[in-house]
Protein backbone atom coordinates (compact mmCIF):
# COMPACT_ATOMS: atom_id res chain seq x y z
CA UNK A 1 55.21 107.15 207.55
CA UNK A 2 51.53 106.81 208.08
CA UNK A 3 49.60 108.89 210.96
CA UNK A 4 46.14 108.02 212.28
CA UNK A 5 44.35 110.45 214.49
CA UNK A 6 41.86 107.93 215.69
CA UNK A 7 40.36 109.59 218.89
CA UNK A 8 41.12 112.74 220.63
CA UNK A 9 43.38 110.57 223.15
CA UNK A 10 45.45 108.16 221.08
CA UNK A 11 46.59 108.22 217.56
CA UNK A 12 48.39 105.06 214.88
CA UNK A 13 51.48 105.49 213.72
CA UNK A 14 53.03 103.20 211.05
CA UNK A 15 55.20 102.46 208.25
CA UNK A 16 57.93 104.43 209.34
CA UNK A 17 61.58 103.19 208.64
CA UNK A 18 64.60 105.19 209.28
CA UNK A 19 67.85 103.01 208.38
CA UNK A 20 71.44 103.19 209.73
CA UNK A 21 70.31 105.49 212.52
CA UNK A 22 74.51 105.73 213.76
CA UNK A 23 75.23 107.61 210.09
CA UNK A 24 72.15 109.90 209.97
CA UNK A 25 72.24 113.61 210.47
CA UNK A 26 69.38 114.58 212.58
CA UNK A 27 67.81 118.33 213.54
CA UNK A 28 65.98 118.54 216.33
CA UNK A 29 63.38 121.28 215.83
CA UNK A 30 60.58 122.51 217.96
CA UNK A 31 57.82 125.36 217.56
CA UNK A 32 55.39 128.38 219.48
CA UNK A 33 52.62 129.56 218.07
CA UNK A 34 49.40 131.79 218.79
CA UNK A 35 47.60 128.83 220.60
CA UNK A 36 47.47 125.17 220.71
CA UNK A 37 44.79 124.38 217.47
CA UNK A 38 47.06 123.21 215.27
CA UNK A 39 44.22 123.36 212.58
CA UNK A 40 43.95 127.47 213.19
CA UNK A 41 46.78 128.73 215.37
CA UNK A 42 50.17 130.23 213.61
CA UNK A 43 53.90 130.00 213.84
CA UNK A 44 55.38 132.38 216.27
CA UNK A 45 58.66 131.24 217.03
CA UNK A 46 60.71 128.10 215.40
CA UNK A 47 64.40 126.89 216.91
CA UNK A 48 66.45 124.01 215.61
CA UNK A 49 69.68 122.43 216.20
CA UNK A 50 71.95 119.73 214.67
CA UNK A 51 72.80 116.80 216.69
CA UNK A 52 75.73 114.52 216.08
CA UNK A 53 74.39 111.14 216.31
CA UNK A 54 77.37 109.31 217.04
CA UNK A 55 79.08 111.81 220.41
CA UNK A 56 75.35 113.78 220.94
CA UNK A 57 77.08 117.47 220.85
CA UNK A 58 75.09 120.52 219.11
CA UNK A 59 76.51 121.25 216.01
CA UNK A 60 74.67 124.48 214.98
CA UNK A 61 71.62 126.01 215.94
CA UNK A 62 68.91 128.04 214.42
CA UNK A 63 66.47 130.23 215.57
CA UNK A 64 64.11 132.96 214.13
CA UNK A 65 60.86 134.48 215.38
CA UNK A 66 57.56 134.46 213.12
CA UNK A 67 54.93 138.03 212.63
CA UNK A 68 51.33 136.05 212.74
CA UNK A 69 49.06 137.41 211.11
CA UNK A 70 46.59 137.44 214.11
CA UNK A 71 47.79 138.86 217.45
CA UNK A 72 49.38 136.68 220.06
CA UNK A 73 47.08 135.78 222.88
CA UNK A 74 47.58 137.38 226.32
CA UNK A 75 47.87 134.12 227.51
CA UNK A 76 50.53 132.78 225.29
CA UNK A 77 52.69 135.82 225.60
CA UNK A 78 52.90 135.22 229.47
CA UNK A 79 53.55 131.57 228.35
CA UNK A 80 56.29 132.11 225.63
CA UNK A 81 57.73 135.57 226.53
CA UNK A 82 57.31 136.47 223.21
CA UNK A 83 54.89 139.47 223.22
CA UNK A 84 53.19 141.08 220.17
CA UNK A 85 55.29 143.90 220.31
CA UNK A 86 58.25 141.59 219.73
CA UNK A 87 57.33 140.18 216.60
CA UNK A 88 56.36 143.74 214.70
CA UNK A 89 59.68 143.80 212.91
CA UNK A 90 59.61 139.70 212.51
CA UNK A 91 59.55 138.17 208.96
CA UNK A 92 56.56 136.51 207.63
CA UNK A 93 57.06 132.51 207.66
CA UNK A 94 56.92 132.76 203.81
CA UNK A 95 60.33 134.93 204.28
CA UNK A 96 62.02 132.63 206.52
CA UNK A 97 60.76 129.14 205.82
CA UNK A 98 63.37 128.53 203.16
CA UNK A 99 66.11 128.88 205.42
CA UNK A 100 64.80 126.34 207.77
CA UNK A 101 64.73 124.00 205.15
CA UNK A 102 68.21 124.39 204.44
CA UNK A 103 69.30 124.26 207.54
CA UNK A 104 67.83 121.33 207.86
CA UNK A 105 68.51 119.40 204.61
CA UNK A 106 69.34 116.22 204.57
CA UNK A 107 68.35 115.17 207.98
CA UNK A 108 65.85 113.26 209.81
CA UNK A 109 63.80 115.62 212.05
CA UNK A 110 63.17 114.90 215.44
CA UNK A 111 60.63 116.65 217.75
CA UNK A 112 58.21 115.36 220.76
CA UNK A 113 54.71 115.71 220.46
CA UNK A 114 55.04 116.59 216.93
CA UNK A 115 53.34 114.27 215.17
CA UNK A 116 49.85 115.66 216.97
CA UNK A 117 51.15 119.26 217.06
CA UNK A 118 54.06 120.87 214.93
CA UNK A 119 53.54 118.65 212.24
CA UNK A 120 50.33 119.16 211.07
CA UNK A 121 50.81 122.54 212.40
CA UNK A 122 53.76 123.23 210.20
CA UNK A 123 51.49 121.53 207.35
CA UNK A 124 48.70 123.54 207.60
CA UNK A 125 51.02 126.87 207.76
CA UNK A 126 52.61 125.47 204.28
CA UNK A 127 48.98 125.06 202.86
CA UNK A 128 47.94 129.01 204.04
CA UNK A 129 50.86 130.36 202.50
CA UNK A 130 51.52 128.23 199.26
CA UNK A 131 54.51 127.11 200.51
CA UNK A 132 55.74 123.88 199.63
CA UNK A 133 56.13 121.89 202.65
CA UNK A 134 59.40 119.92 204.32
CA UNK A 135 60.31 116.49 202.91
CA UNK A 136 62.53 115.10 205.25
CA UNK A 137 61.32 112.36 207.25
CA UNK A 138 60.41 112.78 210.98
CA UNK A 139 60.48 111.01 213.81
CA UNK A 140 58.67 111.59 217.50
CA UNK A 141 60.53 111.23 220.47
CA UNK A 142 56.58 110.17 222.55
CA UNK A 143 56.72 107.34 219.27
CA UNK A 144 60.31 106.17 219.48
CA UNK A 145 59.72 105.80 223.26
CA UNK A 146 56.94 104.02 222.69
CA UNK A 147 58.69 101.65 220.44
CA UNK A 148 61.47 101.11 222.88
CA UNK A 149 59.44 100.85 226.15
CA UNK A 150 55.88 99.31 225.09
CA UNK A 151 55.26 98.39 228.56
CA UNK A 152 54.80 101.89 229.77
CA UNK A 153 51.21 102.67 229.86
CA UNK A 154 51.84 106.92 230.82
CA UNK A 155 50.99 109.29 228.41
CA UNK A 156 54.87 110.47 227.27
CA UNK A 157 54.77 114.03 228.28
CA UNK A 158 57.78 116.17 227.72
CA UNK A 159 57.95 115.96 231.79
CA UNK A 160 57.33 112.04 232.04
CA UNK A 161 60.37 111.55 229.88
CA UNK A 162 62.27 114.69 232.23
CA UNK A 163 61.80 112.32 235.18
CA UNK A 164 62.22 108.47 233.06
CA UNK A 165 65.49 109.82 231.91
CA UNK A 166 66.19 111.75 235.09
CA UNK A 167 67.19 114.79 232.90
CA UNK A 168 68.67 117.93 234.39
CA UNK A 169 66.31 120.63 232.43
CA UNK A 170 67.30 123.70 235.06
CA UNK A 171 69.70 125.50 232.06
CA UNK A 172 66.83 125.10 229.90
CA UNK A 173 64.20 128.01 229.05
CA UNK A 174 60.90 126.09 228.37
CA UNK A 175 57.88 127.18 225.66
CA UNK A 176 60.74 128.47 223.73
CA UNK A 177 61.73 126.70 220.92
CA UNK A 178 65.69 126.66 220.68
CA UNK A 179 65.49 126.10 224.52
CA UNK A 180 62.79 123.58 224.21
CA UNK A 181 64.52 121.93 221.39
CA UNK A 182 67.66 121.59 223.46
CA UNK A 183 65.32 120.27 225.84
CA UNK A 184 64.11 117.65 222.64
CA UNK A 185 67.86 116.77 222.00
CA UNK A 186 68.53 115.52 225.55
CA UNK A 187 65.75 113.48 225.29
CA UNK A 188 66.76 112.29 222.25
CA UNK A 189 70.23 111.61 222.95
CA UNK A 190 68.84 109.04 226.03
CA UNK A 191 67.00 107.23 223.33
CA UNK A 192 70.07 106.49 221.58
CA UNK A 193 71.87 105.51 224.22
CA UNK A 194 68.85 102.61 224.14
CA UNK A 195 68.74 102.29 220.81
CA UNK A 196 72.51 101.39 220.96
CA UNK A 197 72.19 99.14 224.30
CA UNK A 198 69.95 97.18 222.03
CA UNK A 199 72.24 97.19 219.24
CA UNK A 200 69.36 98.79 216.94
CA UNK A 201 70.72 100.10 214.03
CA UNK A 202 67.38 100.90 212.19
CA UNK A 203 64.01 101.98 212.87
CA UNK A 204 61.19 100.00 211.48
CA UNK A 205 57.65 100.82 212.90
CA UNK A 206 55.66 98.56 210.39
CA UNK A 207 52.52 97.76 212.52
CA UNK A 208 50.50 99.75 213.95
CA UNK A 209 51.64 101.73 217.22
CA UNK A 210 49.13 103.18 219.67
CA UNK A 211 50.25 107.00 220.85
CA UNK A 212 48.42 108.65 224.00
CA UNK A 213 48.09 112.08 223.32
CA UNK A 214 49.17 115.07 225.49
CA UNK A 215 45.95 116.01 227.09
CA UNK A 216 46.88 119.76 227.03
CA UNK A 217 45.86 121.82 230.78
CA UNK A 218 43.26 124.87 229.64
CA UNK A 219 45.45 128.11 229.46
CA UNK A 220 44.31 130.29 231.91
């Protein structure tokens, strides 16, 4: 998988291939942090579940909160609901991390908007604390649309794919990231449903694919 940031609006992705999509195991992952600079900002929060490809039920979940090493933001407490108080007694991401990666071995990640924010945010965590990062192979929910539905010319928000799907999100507890992962699988699961309409059994993004960005509000 290749990734091109080429403007602060639209990024390239190629070279991805992810074969017999009906037999993979896939964990659907999602994370908070101090602020939305995936260059600076920290892990907070991380929540991930396994999704059955074939029948689209949660198999098991995971979810863990993260102490920063920098205080959490006014703003992003109101946001998350996690406050600073919350995460005094959290592990470090150095004492967690290795469970996440075997809770997610073996499968294909999924996320939305990951590929210009958890990504490179999980990335640059890994390089900060020598950790070695997270091989699997990933795949973005705002790219697979993309792939599926080139004709669309909206930027794929987490909401414009609530309202393309018609997805009932009112269970859901959003900017936290089991229930935003949840959130992720639904999503997901409609893109299946395509994928098998289509009878598409692989993935193979092999030229270049243009991704609008998220063009994030300023937190007030």
């Amino acid at each position: 998988m290749k990734i091109d940031m080429v403007s602060e609006t639209e990024y390239i992705v190629s070279e991805l291939i992810i074969e017999s999509i009906p037999t993979q195991r896939f964990c659907i992952f999602d994370l908070e942090a101090t602020g939305p600079n995936e260059e600076e900002d920290q892990i907070i929060q991380i929540g991930a579940l396994i999704m059955n490809s074939r029948s689209g039920e949660i198999e098991k979940t995971y979810e863990t909160l993260i102490k920063p090493s920098k205080p959490i933001p006014e703003v992003i407490e109101r946001l998350t609901g996690i406050t600073n108080e919350d995460v005094i007694e959290a592990p470090q991401l150095t004492e967690v991390f290795s469970e996440f990666i075997d809770f997610c071995k073996g499968a294909v990640l999924v996320t939305q908007a990951g590929y210009e924010y958890d990504w490179p945010l999980l990335m640059n965590e890994c390089k900060r604390n020598n950790l070695r990062m997270i091989p699997n192979k990933i795949i973005d929910t705002k790219a697979l649309f993309t792939f599926l539905f080139p004709e669309v010319v909206e930027i794929i928000s987490t909401n414009f794919l609530i309202k393309y799907f018609n997805i009932d999100d009112s269970d859901i507890r959003r900017h936290n990231a089991l229930g935003d992962s949840f959130l992720i699988a639904r999503i997901f699961n409609e893109l299946m449903i395509e994928l098998n309409n289509r009878e598409i059994v692989d993935i193979n993004i092999q030229n270049p694919l243009t991704i609008k960005r998220v063009q994030l509000q300023k937190l007030l």
